[in-house]
C-alpha atoms as a PDB file:
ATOM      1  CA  UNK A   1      24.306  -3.314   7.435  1.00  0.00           C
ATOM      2  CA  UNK A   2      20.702  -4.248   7.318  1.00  0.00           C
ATOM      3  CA  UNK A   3      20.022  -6.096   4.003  1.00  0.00           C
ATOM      4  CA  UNK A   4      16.246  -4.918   4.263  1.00  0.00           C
ATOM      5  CA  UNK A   5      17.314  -1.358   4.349  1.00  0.00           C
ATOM      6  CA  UNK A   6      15.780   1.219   1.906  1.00  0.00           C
ATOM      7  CA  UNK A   7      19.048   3.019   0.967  1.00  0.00           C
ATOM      8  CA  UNK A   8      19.217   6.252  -0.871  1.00  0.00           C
ATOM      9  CA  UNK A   9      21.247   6.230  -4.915  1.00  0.00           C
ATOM     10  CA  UNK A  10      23.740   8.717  -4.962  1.00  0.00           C
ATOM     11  CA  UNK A  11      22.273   9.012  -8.640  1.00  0.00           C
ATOM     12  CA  UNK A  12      19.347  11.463  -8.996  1.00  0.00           C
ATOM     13  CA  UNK A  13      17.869  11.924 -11.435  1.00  0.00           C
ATOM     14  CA  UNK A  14      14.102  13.400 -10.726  1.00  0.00           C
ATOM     15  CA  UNK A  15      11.992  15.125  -8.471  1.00  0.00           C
ATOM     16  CA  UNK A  16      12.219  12.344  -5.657  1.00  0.00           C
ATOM     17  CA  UNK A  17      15.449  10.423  -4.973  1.00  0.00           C
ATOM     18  CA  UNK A  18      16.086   7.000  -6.715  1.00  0.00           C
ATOM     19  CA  UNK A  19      16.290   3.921  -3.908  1.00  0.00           C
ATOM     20  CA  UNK A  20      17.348   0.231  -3.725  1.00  0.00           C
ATOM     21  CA  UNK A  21      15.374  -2.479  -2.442  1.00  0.00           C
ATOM     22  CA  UNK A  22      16.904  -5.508  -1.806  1.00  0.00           C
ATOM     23  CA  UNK A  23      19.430  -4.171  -3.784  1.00  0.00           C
ATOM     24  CA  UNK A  24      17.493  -2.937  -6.908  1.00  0.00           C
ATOM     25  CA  UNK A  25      17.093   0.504  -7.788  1.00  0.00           C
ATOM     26  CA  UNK A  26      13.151   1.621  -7.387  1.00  0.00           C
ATOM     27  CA  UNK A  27      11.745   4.879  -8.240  1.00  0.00           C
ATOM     28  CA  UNK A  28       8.045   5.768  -7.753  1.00  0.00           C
ATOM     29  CA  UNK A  29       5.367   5.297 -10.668  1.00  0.00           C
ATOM     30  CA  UNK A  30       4.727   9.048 -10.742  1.00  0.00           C
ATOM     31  CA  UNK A  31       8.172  10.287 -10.794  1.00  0.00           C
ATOM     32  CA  UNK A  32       9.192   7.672 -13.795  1.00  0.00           C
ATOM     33  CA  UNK A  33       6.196   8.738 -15.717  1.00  0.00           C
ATOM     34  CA  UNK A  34       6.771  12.157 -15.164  1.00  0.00           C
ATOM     35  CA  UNK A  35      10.293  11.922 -16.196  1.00  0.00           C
ATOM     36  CA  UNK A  36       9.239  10.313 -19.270  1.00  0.00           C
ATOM     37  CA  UNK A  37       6.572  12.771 -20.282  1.00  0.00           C
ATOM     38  CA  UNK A  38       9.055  15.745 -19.494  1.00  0.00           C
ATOM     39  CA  UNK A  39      11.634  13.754 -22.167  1.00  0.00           C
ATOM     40  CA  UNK A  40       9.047  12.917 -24.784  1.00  0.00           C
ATOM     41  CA  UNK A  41       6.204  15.459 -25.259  1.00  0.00           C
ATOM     42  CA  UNK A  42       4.936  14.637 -28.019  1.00  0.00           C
ATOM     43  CA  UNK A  43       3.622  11.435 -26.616  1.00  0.00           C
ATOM     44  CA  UNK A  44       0.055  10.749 -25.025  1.00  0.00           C
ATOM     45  CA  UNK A  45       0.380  10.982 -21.064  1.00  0.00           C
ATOM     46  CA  UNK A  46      -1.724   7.825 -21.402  1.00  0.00           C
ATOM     47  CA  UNK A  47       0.808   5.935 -23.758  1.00  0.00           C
ATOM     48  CA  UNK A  48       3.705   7.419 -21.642  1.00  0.00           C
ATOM     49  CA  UNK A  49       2.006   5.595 -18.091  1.00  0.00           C
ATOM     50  CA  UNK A  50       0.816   2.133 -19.982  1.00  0.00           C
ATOM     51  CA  UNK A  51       3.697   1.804 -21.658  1.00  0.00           C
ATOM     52  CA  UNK A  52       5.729   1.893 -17.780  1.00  0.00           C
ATOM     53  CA  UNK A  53       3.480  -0.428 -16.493  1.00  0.00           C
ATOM     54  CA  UNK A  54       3.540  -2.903 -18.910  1.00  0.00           C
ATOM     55  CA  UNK A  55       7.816  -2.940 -18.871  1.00  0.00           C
ATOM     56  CA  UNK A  56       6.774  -3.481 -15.018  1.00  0.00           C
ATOM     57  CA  UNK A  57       4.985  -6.533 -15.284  1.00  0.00           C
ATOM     58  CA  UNK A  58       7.421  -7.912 -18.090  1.00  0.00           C
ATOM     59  CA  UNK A  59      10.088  -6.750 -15.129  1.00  0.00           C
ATOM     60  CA  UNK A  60       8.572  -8.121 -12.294  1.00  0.00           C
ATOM     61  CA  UNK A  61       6.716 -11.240 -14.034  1.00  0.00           C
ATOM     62  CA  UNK A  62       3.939 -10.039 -11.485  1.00  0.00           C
ATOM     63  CA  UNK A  63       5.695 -10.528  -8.546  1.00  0.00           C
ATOM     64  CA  UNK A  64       5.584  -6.505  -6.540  1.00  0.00           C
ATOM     65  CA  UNK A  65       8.711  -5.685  -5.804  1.00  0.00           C
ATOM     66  CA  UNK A  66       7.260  -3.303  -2.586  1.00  0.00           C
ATOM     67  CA  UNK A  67       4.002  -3.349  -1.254  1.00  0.00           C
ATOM     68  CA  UNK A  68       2.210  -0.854   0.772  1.00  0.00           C
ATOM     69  CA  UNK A  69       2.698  -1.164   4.136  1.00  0.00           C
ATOM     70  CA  UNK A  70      -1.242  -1.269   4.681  1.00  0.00           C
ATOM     71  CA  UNK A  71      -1.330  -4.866   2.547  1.00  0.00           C
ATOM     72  CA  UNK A  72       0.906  -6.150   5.750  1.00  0.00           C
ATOM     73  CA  UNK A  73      -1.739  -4.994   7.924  1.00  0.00           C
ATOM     74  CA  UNK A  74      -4.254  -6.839   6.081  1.00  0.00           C
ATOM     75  CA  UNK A  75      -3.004  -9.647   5.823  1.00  0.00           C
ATOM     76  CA  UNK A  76      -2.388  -9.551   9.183  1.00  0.00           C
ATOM     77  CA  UNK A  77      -6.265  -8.903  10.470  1.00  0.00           C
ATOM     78  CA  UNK A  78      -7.100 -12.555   7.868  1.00  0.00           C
ATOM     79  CA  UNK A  79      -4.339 -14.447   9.601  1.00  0.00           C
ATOM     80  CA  UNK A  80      -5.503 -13.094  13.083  1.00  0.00           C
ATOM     81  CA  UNK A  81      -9.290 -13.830  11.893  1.00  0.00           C
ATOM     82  CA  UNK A  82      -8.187 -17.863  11.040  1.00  0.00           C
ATOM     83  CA  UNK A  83      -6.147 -18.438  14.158  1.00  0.00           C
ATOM     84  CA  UNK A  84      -8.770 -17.255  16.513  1.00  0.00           C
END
């Protein structure tokens, strides 16, 4: 088994599937907040979405957990640019 796989949770529990990275669960942004506005209306959508990101930086410490795949990329086209 590839340890860098992206593997699907048998637990669902929104509108897109719930996934492991490196062996911890992940959802996306808009799926948790929508959850969470669906389960407590009475909140401000804008209270509902700052409240998720800051339990993500107090989860993550800052560190992403995924990064687009165009970052790579980037990062690439500096590294390319100082070892020319």
């Amino acid at each position: 088994m590839d340890d860098n796989a992206i593997e699907p949770r048998t637990r669902v529990t929104a509108v897109d599937a719930v996934h492991a990275v490196d062996g911890v669960p992940v959802a996306s942004l808009r799926s948790v907040v929508s959850r969470l506005r669906r389960d407590y209306p009475g909140e401000d959508p804008a209270h509902v979405e700052t409240v998720v990101l800051r339990e993500w930086e107090a989860f993550s410490a800052g560190r992403p957990l995924v990064i687009p795949t165009a970052v790579e990329e980037g990062a690439r086209e500096i590294l390319d640019q100082r070892s020319a």
